[in-house]
N, C-alpha and C. Protein backbone atom coordinates (compact mmCIF):
# COMPACT_ATOMS: atom_id res chain seq x y z
N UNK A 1 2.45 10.24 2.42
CA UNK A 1 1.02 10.45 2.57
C UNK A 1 0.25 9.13 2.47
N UNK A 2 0.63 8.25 1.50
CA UNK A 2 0.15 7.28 1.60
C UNK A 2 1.05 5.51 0.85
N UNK A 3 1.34 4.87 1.77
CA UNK A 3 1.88 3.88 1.03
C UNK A 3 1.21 2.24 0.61
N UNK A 4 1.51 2.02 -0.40
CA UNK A 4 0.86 0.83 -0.74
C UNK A 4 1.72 -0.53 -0.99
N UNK A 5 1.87 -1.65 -0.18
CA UNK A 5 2.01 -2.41 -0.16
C UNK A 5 1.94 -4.01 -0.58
N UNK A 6 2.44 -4.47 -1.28
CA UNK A 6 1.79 -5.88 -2.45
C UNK A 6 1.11 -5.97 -2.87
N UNK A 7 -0.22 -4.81 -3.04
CA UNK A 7 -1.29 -4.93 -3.39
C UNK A 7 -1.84 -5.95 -4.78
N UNK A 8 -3.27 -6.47 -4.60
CA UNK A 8 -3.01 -7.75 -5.22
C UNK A 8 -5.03 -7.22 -5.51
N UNK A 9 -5.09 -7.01 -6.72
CA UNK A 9 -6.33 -6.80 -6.77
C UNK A 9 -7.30 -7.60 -7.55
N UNK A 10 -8.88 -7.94 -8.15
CA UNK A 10 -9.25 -8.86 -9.40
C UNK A 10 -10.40 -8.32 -9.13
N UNK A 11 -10.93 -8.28 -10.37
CA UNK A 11 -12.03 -8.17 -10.50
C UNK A 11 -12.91 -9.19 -11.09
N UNK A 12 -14.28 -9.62 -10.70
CA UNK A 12 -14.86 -11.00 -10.87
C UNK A 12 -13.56 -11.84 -10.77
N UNK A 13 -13.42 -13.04 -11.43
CA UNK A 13 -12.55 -14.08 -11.91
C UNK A 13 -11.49 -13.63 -12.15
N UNK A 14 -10.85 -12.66 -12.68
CA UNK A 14 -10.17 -12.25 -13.42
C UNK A 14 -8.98 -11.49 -12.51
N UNK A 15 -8.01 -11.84 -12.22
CA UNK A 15 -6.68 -10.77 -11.37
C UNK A 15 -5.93 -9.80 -12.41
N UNK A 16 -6.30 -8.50 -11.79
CA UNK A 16 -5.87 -6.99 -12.43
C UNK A 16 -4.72 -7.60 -12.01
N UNK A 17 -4.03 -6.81 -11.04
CA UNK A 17 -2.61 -7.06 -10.94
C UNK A 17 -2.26 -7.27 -9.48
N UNK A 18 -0.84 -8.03 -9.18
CA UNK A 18 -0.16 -8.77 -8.46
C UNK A 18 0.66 -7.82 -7.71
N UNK A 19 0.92 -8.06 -6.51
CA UNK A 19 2.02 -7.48 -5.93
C UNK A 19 2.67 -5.88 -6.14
N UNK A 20 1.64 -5.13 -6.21
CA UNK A 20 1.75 -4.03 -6.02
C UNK A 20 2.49 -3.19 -4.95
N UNK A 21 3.38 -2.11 -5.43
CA UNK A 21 3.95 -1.47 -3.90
C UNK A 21 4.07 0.02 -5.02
N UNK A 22 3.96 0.79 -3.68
CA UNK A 22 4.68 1.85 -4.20
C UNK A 22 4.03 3.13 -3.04
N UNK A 23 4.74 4.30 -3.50
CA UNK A 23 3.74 5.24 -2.10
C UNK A 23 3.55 6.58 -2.93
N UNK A 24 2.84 7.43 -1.93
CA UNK A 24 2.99 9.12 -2.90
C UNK A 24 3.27 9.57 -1.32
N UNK A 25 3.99 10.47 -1.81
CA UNK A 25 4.16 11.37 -0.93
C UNK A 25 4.12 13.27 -0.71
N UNK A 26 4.02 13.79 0.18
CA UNK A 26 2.92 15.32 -0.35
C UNK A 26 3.60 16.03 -0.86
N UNK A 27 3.15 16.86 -1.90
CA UNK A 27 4.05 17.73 -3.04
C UNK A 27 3.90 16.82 -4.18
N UNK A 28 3.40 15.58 -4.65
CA UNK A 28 3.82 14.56 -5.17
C UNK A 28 2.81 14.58 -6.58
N UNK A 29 2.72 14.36 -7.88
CA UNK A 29 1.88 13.94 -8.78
C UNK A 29 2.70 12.88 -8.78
N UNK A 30 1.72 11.25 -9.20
CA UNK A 30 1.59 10.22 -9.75
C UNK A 30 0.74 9.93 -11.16
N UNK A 31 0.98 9.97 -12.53
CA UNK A 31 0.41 9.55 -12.91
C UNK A 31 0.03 7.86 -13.65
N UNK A 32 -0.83 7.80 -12.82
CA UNK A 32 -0.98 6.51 -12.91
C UNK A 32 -1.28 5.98 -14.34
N UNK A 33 -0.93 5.20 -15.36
CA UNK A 33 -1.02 4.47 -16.47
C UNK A 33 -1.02 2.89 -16.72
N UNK A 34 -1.52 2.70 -17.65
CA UNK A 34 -1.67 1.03 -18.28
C UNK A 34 -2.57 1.36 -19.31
N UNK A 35 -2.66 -0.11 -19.86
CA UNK A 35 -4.12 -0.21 -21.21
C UNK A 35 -5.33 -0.20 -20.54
N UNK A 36 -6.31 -0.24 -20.91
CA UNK A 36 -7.64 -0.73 -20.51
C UNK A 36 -7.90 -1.87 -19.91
N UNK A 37 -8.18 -1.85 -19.09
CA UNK A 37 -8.80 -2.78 -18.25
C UNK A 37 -7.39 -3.86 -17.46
N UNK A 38 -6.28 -2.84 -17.55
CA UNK A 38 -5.28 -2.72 -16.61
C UNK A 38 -5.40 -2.94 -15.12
N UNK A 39 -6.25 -1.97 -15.02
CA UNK A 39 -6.68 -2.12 -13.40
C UNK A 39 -6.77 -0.94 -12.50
N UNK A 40 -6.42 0.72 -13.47
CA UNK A 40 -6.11 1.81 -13.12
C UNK A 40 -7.63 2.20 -12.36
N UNK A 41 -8.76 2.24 -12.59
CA UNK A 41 -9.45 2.83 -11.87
C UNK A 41 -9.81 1.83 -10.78
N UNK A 42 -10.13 0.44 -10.58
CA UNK A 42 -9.47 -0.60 -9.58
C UNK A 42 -8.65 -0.12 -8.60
N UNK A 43 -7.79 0.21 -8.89
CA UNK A 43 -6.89 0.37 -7.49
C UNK A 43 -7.15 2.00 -7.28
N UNK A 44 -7.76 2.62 -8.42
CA UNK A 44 -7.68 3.91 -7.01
C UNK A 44 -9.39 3.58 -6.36
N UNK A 45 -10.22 2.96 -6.30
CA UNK A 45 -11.65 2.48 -6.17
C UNK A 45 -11.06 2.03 -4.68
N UNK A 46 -9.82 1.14 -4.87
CA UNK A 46 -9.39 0.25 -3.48
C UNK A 46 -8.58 1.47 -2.98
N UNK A 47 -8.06 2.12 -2.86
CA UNK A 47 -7.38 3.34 -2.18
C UNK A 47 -9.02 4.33 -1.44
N UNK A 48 -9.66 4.17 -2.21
CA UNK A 48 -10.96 5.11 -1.83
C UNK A 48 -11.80 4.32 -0.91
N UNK A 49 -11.36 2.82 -1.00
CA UNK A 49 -12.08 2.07 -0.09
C UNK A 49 -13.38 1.49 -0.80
N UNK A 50 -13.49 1.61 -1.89
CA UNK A 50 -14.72 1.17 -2.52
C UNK A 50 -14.59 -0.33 -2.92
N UNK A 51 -13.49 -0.51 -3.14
CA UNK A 51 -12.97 -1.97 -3.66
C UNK A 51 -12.23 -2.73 -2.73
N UNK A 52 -12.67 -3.93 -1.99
CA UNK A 52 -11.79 -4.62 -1.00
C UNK A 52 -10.28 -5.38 -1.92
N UNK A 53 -9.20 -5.38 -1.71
CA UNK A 53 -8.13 -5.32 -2.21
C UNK A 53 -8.01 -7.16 -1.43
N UNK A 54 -7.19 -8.02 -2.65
CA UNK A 54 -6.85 -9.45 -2.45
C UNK A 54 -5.75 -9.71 -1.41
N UNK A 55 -4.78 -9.16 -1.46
CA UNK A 55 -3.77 -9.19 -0.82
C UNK A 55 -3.22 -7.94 -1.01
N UNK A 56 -2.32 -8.03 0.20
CA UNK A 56 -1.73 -6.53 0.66
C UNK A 56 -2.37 -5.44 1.55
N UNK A 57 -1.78 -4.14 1.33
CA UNK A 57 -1.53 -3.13 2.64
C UNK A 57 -1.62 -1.76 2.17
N UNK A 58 -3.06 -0.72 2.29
CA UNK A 58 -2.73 0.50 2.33
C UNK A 58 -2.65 1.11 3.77
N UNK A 59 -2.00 2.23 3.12
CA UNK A 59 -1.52 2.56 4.77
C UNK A 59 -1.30 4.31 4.84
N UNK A 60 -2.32 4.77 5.22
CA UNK A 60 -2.26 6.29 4.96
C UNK A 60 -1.46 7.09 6.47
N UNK A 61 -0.75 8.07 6.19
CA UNK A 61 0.41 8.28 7.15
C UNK A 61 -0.52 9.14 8.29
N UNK A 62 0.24 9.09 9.09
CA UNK A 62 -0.73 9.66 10.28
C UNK A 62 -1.93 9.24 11.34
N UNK A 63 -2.61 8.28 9.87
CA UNK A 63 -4.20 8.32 9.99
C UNK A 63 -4.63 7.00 9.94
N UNK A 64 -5.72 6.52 10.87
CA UNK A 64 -6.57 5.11 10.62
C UNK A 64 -6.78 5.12 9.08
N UNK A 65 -6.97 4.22 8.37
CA UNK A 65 -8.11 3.94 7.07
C UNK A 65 -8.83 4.84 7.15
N UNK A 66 -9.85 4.45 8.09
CA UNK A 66 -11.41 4.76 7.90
C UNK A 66 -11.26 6.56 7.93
N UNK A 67 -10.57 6.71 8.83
CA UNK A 67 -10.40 8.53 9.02
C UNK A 67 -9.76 9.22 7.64
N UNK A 68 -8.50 8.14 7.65
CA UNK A 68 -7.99 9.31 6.35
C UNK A 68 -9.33 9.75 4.89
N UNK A 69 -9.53 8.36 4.81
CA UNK A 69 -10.59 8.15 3.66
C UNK A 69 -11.93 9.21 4.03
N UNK A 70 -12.37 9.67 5.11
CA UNK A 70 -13.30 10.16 5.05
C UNK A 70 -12.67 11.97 5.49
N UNK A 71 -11.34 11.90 5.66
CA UNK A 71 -11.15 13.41 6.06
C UNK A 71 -9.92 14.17 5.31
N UNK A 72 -9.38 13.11 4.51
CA UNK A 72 -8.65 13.40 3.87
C UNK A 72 -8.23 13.30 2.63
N UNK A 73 -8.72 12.66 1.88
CA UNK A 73 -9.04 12.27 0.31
C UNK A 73 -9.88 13.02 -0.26
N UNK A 74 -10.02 13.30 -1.51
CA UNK A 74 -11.14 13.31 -2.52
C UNK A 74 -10.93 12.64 -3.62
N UNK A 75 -11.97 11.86 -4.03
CA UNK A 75 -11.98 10.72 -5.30
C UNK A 75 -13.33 11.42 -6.15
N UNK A 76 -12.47 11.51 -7.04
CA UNK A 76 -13.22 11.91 -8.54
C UNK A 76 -13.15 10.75 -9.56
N UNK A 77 -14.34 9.99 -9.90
CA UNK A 77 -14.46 9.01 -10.55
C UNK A 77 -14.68 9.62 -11.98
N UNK A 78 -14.97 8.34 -13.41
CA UNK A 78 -15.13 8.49 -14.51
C UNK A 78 -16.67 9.23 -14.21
N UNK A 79 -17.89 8.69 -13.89
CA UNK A 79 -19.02 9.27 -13.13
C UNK A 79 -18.65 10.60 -12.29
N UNK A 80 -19.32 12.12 -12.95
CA UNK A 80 -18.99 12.61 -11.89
C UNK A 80 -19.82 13.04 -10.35
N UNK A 81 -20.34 12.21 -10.25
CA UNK A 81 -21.09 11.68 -9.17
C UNK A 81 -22.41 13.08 -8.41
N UNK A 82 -22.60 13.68 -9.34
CA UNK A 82 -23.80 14.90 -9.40
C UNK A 82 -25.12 14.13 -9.62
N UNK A 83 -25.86 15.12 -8.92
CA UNK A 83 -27.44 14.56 -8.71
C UNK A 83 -27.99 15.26 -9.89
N UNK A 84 -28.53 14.78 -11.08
CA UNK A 84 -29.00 15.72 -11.81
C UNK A 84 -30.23 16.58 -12.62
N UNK A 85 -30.79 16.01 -11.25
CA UNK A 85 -32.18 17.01 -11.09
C UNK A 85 -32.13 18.32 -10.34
N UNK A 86 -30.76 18.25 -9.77
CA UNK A 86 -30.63 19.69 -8.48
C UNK A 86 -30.26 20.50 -10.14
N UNK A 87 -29.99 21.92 -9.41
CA UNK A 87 -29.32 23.27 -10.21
C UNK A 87 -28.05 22.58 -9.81
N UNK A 88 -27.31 23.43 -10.31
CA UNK A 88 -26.04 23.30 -10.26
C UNK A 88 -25.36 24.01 -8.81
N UNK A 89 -26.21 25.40 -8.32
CA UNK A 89 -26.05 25.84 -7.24
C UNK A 89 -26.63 24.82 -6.16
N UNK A 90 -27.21 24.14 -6.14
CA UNK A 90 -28.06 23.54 -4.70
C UNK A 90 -26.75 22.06 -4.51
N UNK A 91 -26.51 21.82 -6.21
CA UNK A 91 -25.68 20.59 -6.19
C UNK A 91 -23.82 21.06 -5.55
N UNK A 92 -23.55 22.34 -5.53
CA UNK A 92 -22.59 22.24 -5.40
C UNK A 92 -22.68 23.23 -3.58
N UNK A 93 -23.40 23.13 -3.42
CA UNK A 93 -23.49 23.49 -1.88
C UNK A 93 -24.08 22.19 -0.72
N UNK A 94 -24.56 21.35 -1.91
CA UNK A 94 -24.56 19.79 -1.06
C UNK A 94 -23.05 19.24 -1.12
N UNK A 95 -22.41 19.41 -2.00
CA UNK A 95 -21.12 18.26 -1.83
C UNK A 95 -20.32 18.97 -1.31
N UNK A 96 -20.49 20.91 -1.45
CA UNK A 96 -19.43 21.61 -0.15
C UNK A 96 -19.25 20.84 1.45
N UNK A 97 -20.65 20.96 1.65
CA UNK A 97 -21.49 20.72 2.97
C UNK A 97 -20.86 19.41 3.48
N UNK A 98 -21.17 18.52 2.03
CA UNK A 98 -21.34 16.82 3.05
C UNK A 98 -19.24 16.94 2.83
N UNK A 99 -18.61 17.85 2.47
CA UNK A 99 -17.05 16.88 2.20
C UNK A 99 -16.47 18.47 3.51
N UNK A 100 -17.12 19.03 3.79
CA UNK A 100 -16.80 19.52 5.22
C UNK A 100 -16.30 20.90 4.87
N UNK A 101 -16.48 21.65 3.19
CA UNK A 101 -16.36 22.78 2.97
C UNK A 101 -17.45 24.27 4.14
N UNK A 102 -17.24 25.24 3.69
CA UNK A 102 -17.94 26.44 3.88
C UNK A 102 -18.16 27.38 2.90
N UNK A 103 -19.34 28.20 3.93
CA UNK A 103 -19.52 29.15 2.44
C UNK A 103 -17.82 30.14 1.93
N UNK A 104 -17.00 29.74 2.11
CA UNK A 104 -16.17 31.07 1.54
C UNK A 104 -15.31 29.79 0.73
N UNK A 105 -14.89 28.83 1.17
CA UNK A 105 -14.24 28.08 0.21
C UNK A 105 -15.37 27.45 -1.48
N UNK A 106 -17.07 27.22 -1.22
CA UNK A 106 -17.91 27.40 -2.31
C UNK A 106 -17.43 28.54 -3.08
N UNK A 107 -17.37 29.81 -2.54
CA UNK A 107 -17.11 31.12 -3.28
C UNK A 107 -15.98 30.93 -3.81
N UNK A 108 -14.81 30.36 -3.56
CA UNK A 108 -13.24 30.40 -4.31
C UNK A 108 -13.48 29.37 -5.52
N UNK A 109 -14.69 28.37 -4.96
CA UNK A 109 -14.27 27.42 -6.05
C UNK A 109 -15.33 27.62 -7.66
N UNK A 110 -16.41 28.97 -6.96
CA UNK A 110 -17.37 29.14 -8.31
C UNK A 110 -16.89 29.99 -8.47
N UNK A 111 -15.66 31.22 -8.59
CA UNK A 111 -14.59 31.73 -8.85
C UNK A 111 -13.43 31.08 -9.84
N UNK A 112 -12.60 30.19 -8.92
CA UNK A 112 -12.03 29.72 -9.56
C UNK A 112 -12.24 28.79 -11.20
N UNK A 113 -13.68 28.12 -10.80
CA UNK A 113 -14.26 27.31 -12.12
C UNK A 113 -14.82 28.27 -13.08
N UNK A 114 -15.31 29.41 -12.64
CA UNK A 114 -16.28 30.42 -13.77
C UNK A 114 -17.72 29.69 -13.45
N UNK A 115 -18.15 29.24 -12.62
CA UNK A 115 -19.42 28.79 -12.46
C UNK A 115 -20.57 29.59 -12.05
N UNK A 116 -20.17 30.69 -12.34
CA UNK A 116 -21.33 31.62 -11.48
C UNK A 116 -22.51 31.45 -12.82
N UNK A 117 -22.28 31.37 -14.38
CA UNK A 117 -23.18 31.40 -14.97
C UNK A 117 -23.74 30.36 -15.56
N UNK A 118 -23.52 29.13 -14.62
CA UNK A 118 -24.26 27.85 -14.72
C UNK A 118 -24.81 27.47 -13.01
N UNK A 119 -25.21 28.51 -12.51
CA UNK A 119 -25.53 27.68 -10.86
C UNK A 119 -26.93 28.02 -10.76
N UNK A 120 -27.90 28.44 -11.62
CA UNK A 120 -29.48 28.08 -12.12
C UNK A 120 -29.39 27.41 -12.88
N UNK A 121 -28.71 26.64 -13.50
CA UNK A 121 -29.02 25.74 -14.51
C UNK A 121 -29.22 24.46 -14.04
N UNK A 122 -30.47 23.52 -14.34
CA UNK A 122 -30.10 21.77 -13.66
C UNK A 122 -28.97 21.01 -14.07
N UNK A 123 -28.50 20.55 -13.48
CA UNK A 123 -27.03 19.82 -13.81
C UNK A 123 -27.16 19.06 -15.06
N UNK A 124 -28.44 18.54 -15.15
CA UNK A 124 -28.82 17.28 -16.37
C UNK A 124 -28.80 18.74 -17.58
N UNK A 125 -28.80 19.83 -17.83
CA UNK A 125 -28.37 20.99 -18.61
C UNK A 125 -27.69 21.15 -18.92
N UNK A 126 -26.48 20.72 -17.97
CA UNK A 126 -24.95 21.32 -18.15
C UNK A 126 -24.22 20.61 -19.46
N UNK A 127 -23.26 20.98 -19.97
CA UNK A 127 -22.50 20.03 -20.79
C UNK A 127 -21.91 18.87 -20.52
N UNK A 128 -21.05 18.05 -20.67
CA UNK A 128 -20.05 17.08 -19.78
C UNK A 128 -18.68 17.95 -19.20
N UNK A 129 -17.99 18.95 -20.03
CA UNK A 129 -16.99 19.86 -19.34
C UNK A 129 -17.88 20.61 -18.52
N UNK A 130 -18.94 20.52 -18.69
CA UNK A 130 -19.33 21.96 -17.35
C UNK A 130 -19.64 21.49 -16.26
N UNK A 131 -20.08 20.24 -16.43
CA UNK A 131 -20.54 19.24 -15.38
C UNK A 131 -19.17 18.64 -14.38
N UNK A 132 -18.27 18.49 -15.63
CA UNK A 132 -16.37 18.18 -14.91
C UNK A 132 -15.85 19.29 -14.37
N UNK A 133 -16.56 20.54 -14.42
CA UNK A 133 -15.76 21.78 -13.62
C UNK A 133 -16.60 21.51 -12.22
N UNK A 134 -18.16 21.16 -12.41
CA UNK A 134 -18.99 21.24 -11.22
C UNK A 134 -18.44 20.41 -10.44
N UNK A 135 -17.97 19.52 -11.26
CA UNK A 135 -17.63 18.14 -10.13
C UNK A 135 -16.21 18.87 -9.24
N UNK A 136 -15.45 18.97 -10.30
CA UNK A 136 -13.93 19.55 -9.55
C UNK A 136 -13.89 20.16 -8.78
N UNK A 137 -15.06 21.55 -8.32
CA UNK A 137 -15.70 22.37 -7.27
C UNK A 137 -15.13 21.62 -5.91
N UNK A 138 -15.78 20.74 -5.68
CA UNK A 138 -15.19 20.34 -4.56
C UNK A 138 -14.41 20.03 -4.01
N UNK A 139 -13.23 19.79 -4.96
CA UNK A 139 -11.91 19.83 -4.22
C UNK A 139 -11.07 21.20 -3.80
N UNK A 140 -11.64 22.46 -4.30
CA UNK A 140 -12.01 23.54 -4.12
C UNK A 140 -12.27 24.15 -2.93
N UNK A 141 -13.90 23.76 -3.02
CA UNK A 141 -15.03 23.99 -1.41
C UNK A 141 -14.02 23.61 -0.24
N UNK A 142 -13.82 22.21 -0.73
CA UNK A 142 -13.55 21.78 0.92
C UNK A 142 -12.08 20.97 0.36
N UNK A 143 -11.14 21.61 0.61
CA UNK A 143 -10.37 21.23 0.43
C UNK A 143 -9.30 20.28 1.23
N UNK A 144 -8.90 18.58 0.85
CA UNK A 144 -8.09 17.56 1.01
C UNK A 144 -6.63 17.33 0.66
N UNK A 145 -6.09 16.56 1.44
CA UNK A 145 -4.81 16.67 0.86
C UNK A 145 -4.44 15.76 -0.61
N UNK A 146 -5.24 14.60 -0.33
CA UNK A 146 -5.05 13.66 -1.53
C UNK A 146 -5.90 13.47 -2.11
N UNK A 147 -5.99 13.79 -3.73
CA UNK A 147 -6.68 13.99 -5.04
C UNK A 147 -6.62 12.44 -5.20
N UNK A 148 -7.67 11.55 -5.47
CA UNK A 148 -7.78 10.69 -6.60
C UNK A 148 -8.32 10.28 -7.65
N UNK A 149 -7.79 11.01 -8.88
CA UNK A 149 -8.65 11.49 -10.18
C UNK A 149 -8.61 10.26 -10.83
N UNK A 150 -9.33 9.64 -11.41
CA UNK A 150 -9.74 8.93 -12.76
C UNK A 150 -10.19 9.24 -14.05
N UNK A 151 -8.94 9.74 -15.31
CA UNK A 151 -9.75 10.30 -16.32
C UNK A 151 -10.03 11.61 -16.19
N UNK A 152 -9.24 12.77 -15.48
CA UNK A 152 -9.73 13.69 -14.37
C UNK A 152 -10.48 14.87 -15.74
N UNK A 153 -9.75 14.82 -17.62
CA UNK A 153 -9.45 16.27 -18.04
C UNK A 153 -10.19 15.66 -19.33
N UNK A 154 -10.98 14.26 -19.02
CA UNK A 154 -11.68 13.70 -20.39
C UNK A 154 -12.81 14.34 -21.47
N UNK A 155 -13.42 15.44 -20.69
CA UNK A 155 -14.56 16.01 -21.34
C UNK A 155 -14.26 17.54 -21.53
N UNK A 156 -12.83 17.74 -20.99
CA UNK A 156 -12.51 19.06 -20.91
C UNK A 156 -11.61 20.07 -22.38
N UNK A 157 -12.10 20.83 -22.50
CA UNK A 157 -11.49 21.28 -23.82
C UNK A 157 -10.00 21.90 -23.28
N UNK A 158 -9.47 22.18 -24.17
CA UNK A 158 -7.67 23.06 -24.03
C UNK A 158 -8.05 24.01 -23.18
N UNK A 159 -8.68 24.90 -23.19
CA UNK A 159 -9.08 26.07 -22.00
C UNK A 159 -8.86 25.46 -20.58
N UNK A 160 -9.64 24.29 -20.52
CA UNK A 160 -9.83 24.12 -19.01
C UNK A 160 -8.82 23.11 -18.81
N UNK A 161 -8.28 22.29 -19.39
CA UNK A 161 -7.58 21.70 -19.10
C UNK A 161 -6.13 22.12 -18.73
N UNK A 162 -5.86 23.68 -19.14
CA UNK A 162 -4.62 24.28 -18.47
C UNK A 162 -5.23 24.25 -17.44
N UNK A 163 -6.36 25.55 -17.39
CA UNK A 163 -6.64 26.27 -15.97
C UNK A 163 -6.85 25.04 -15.07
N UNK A 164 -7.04 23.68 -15.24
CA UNK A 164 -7.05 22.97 -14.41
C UNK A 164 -5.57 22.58 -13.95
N UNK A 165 -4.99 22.41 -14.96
CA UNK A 165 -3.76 21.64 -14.47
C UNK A 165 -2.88 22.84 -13.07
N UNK A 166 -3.28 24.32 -13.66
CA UNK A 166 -2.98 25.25 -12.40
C UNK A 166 -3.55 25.03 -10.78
N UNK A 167 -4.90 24.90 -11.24
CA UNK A 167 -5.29 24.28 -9.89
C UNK A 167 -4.47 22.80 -8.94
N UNK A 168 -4.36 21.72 -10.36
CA UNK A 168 -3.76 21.23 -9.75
C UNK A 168 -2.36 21.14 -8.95
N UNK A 169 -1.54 22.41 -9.74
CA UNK A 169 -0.09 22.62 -9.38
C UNK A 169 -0.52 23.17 -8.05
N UNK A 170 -1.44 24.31 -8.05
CA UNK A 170 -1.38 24.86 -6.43
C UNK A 170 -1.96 24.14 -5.38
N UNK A 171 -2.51 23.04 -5.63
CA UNK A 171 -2.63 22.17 -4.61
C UNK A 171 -1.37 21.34 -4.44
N UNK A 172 -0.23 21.13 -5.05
CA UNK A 172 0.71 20.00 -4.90
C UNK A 172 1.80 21.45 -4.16
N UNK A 173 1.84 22.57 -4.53
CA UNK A 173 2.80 23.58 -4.12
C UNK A 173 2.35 23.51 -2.65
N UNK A 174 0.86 23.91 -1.78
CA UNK A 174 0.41 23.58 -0.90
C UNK A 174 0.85 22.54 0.15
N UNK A 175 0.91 21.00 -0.82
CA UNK A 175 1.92 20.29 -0.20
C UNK A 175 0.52 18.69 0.17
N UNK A 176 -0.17 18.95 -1.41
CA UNK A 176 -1.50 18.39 -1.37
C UNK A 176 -0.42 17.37 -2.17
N UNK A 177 -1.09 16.17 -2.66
CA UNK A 177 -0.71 14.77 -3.38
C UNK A 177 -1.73 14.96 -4.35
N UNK A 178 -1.52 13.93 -5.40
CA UNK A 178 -2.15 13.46 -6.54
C UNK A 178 -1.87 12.39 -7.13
N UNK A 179 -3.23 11.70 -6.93
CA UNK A 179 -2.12 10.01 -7.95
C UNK A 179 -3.77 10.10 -8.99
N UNK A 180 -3.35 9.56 -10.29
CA UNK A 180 -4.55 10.05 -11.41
C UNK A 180 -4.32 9.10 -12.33
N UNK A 181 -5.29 8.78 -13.05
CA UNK A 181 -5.05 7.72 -13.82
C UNK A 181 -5.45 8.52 -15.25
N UNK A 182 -4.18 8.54 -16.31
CA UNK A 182 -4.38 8.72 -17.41
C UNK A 182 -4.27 8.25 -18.24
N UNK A 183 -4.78 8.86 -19.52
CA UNK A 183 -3.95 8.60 -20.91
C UNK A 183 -2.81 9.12 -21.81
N UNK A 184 -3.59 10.69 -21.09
CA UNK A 184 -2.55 11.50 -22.00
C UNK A 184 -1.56 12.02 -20.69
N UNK A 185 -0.56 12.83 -21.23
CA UNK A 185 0.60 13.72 -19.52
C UNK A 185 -0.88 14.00 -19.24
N UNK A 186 -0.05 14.64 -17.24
CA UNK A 186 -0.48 15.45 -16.95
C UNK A 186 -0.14 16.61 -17.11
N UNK A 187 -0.71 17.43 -16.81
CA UNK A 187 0.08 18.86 -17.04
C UNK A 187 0.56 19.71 -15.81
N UNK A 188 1.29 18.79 -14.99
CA UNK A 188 2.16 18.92 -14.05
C UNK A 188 3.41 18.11 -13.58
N UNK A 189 4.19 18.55 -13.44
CA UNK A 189 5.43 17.66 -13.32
C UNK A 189 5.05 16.50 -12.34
N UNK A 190 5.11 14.85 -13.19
CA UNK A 190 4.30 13.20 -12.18
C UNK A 190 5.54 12.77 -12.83
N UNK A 191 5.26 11.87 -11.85
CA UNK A 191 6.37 10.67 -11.48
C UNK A 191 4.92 9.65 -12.44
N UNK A 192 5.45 8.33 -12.96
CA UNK A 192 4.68 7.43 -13.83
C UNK A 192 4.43 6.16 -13.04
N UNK A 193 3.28 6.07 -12.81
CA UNK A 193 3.74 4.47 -12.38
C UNK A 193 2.76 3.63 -13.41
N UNK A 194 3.12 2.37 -13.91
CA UNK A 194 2.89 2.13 -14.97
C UNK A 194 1.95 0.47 -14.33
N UNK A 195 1.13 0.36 -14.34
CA UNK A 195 0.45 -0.86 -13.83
C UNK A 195 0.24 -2.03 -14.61
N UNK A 196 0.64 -2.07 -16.10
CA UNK A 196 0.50 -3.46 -16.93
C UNK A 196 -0.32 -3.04 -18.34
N UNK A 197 -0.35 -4.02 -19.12
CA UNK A 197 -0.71 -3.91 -20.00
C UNK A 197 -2.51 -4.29 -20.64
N UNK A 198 -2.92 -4.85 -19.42
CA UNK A 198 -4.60 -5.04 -19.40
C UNK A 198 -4.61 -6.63 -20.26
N UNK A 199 -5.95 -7.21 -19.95
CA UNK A 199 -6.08 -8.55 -20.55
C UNK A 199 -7.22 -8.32 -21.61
């Protein structure tokens, strides 16, 4: 699904890490690890295209860059990138909309999250787990093959953090990918890739 090549990344002055390779492929969890300021949300920023990469090669199968990244990914940052003056309903029928969902995949995913009794509420209302289920919605709505979580289960209590990790299994059974940057397991059978020890 996607392979990465010498990748060579830095931020300001400073070089995260050198000569990177490695690939995921579909069916696949990665969980991605290191210390702080390792370089783990860095390189999935440069996989998402947000971060121009020093040296080296991503290379998504099938697909140009520019296409896979906009038709086939979803990136879930530490930010979960909600507007939070909307409700929670207006907010999660904008990011259905703009990531190419419909109304029946919205319905599976305020189903699947339990969101029906936070979608009058303004998002700036919500908790931080309720706000991390709103966000997760969209991989839901409109559903991609490749997940790239950062921190994906940080605000989430034991409840949701199973029912999530289910979601995540039935997207990898599907034959969806996942590469995620943690701390703790995931709670699905990942392969580790381990990026350094941070400066």
């Amino acid at each position: 699904m996607i392979t990465v090549s010498a990748l060579t990344v830095s931020r300001g002055e400073r070089t995260l890490f050198t000569d990177l390779s490695f690939s995921l492929a579909p069916g696949e969890a990665v969980a991605l690890t290191g210390a702080n300021g390792a370089g783990k949300t860095s390189l999935l920023r440069a996989l998402a295209g947000f971060l121009r990469p020093d040296a080296g090669t991503i290379a998504f199968a099938d697909s140009e860059s520019d296409v896979a990244r906009a038709r086939h990914l979803h990136w879930l940052g530490h930010q979960d990138g909600l507007k939070t003056g909307r409700r929670a309903r207006e907010e999660l029928t904008f990011q259905s909309a703009w990531a190419g969902g419909d109304a029946d995949g919205t319905a599976a995913a305020i189903d699947v999250l339990a969101l029906e009794p936070l979608l009058d509420l303004e998002v700036r209302k919500l908790s931080a787990g309720q706000r991390r289920r709103l966000a997760f919605a969209r991989l839901i709505a409109a559903p991609r093959p490749l997940w790239l979580l950062d921190e994906p289960f940080a605000p989430l209590d034991a409840r949701w953090r199973a029912a999530l990790g289910l979601m995540m299994q039935a997207h990898l059974d599907k034959g969806g990918a996942i590469l995620a940057a943690v701390h703790d397991p995931l709670p699905v059978t990942a392969r580790s890739l381990d990026i350094g020890a941070g400066r």
